[in-house]
PDB file of N, CA and C in Angstrom:
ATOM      1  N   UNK A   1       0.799  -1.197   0.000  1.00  0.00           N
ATOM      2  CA  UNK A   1       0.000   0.000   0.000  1.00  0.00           C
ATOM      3  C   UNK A   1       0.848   1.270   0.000  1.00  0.00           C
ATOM      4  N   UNK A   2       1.981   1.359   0.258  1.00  0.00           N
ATOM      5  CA  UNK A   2       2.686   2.523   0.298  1.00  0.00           C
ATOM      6  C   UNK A   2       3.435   2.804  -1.001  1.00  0.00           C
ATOM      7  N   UNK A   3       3.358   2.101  -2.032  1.00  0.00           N
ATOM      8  CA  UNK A   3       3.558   2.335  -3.263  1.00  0.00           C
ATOM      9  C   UNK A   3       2.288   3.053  -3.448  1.00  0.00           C
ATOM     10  N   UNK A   4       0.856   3.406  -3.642  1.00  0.00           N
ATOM     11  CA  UNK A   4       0.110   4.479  -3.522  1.00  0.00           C
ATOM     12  C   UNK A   4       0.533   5.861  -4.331  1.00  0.00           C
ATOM     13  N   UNK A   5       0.497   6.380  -5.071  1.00  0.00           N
ATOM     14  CA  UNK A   5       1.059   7.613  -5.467  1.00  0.00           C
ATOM     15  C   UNK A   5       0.164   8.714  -5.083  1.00  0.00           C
ATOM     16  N   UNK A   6      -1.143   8.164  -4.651  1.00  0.00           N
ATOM     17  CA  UNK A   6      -1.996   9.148  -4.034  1.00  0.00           C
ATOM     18  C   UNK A   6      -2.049   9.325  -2.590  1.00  0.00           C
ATOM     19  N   UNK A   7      -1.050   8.772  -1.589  1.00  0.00           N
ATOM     20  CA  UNK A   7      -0.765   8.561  -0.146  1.00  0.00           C
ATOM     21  C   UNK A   7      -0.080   9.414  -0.155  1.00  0.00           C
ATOM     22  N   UNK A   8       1.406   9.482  -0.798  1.00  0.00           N
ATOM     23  CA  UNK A   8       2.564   9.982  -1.087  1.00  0.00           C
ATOM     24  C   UNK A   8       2.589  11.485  -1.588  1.00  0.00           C
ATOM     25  N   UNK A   9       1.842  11.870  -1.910  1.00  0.00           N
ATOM     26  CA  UNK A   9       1.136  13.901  -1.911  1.00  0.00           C
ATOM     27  C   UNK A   9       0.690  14.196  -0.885  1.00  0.00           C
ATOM     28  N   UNK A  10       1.974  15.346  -0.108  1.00  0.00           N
ATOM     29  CA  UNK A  10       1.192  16.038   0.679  1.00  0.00           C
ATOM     30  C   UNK A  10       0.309  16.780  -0.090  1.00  0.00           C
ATOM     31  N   UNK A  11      -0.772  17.602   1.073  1.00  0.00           N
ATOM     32  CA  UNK A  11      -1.515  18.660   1.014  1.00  0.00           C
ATOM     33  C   UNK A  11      -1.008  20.078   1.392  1.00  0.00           C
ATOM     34  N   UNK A  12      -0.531  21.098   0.192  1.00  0.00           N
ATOM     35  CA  UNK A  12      -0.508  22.222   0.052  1.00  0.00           C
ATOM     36  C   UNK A  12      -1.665  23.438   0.216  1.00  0.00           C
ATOM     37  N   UNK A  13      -1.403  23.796   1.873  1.00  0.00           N
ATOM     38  CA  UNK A  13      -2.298  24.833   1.794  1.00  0.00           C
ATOM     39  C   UNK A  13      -2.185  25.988   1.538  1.00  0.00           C
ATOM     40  N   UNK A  14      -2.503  26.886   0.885  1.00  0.00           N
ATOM     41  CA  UNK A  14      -1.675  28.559   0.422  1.00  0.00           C
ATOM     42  C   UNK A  14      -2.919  29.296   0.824  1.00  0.00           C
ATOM     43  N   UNK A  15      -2.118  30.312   2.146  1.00  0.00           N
ATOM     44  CA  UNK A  15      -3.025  31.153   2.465  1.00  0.00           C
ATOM     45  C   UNK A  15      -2.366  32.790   2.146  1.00  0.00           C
ATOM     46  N   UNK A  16      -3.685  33.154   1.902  1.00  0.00           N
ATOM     47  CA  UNK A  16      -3.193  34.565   1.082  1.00  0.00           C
ATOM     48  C   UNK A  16      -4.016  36.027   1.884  1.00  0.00           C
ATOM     49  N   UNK A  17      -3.247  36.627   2.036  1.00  0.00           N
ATOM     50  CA  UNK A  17      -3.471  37.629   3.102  1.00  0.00           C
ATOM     51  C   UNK A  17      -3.525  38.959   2.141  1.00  0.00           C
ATOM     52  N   UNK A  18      -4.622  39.870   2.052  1.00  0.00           N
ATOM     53  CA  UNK A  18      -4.535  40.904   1.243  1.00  0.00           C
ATOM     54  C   UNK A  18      -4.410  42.200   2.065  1.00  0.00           C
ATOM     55  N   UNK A  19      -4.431  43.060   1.927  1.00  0.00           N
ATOM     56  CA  UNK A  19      -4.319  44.720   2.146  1.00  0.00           C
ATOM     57  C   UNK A  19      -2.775  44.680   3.275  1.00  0.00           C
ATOM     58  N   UNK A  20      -3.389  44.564   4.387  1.00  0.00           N
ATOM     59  CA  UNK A  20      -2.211  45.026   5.501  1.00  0.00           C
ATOM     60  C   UNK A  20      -1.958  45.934   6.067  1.00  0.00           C
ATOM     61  N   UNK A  21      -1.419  47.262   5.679  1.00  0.00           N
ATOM     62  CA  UNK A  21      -0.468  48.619   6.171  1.00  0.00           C
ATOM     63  C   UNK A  21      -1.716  49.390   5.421  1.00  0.00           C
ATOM     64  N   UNK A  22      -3.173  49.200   5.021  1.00  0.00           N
ATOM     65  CA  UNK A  22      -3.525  49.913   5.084  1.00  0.00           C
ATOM     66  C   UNK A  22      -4.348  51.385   5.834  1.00  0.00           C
ATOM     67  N   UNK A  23      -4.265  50.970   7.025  1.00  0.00           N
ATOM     68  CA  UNK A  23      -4.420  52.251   7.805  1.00  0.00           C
ATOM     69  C   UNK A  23      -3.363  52.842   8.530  1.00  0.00           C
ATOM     70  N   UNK A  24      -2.404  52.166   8.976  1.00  0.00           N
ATOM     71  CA  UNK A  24      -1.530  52.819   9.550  1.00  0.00           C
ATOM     72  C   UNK A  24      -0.466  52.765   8.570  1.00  0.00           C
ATOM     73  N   UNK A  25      -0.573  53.359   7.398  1.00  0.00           N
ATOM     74  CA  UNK A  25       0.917  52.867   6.659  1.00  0.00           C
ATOM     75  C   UNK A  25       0.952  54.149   6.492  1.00  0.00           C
ATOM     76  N   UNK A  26       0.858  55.461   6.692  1.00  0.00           N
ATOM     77  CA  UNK A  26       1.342  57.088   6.220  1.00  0.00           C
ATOM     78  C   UNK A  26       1.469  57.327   6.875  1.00  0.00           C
ATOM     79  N   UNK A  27       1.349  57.520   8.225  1.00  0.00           N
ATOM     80  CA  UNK A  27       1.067  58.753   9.279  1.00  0.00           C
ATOM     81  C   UNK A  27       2.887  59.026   9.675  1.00  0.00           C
ATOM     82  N   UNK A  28       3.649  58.072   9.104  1.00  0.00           N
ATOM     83  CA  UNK A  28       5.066  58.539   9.303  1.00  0.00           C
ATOM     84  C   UNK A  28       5.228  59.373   8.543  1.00  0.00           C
ATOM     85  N   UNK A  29       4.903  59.701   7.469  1.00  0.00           N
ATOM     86  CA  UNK A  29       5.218  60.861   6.474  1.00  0.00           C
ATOM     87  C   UNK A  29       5.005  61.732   6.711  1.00  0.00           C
ATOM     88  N   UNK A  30       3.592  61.881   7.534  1.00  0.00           N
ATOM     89  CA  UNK A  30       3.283  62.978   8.144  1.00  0.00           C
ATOM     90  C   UNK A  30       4.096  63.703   9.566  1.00  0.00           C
ATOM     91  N   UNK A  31       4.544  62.750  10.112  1.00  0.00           N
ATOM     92  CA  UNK A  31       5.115  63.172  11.142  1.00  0.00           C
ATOM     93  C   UNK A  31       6.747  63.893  10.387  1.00  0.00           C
ATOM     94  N   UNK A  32       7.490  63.125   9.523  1.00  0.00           N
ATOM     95  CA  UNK A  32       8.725  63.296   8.763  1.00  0.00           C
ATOM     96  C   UNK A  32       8.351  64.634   8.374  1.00  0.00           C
ATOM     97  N   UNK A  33       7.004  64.880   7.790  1.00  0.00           N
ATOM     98  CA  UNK A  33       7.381  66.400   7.190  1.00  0.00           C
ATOM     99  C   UNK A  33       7.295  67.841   7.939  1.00  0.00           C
ATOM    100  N   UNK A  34       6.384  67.197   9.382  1.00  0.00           N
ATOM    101  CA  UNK A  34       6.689  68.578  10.082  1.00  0.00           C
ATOM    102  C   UNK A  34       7.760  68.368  10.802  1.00  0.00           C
ATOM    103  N   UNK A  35       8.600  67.388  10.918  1.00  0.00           N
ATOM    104  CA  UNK A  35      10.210  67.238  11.402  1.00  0.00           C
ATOM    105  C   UNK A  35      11.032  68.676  10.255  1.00  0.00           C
ATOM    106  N   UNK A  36      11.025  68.109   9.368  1.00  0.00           N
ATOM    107  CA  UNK A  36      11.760  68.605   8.074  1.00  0.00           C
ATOM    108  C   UNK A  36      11.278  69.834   8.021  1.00  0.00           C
ATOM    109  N   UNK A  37      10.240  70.547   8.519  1.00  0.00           N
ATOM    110  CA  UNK A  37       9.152  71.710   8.235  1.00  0.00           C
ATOM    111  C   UNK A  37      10.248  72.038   9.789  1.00  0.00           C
ATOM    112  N   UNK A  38      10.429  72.087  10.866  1.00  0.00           N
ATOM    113  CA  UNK A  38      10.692  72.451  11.897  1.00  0.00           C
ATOM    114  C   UNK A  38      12.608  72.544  11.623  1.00  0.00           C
ATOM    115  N   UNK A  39      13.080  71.879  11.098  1.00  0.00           N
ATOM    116  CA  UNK A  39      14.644  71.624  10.930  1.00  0.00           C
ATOM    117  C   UNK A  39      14.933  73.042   9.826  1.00  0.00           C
ATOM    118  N   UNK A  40      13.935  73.198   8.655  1.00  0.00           N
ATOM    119  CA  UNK A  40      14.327  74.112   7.900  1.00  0.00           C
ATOM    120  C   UNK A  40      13.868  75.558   8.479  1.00  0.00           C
ATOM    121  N   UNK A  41      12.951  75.877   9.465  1.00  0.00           N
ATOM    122  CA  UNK A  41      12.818  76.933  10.207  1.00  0.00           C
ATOM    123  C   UNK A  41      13.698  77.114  11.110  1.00  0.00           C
ATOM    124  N   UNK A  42      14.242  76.648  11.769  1.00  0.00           N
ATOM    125  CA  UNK A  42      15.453  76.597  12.810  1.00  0.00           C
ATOM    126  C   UNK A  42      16.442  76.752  12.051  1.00  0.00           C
ATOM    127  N   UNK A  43      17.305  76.196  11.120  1.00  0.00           N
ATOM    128  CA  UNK A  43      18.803  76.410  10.167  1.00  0.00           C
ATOM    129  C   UNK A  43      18.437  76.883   8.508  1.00  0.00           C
ATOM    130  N   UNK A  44      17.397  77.472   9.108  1.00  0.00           N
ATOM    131  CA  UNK A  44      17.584  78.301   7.207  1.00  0.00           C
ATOM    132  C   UNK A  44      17.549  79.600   7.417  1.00  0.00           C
TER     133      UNK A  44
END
């Protein structure tokens, strides 16, 4: 029975995960540009 070629296949499960970083994925940019907004008022 272990000659079987249908025993001998595992089972491949593929799990698929969509969106992610979509709500918290900017708010660093926002923070970066009033950094950069505050650095060029101070040394310009």
């Amino acid at each position: 029975m272990a000659t079987d070629p249908n025993k001998l296949q595992p089972i491949i499960v593929k799990k698929v995960k969509k969106g992610g970083h979509g709500v918290h994925g900017g708010a660093w940019k926002i923070a970066y540009a009033d950094f950069v907004t505050a650095m060029m008022a101070f040394f310009c």
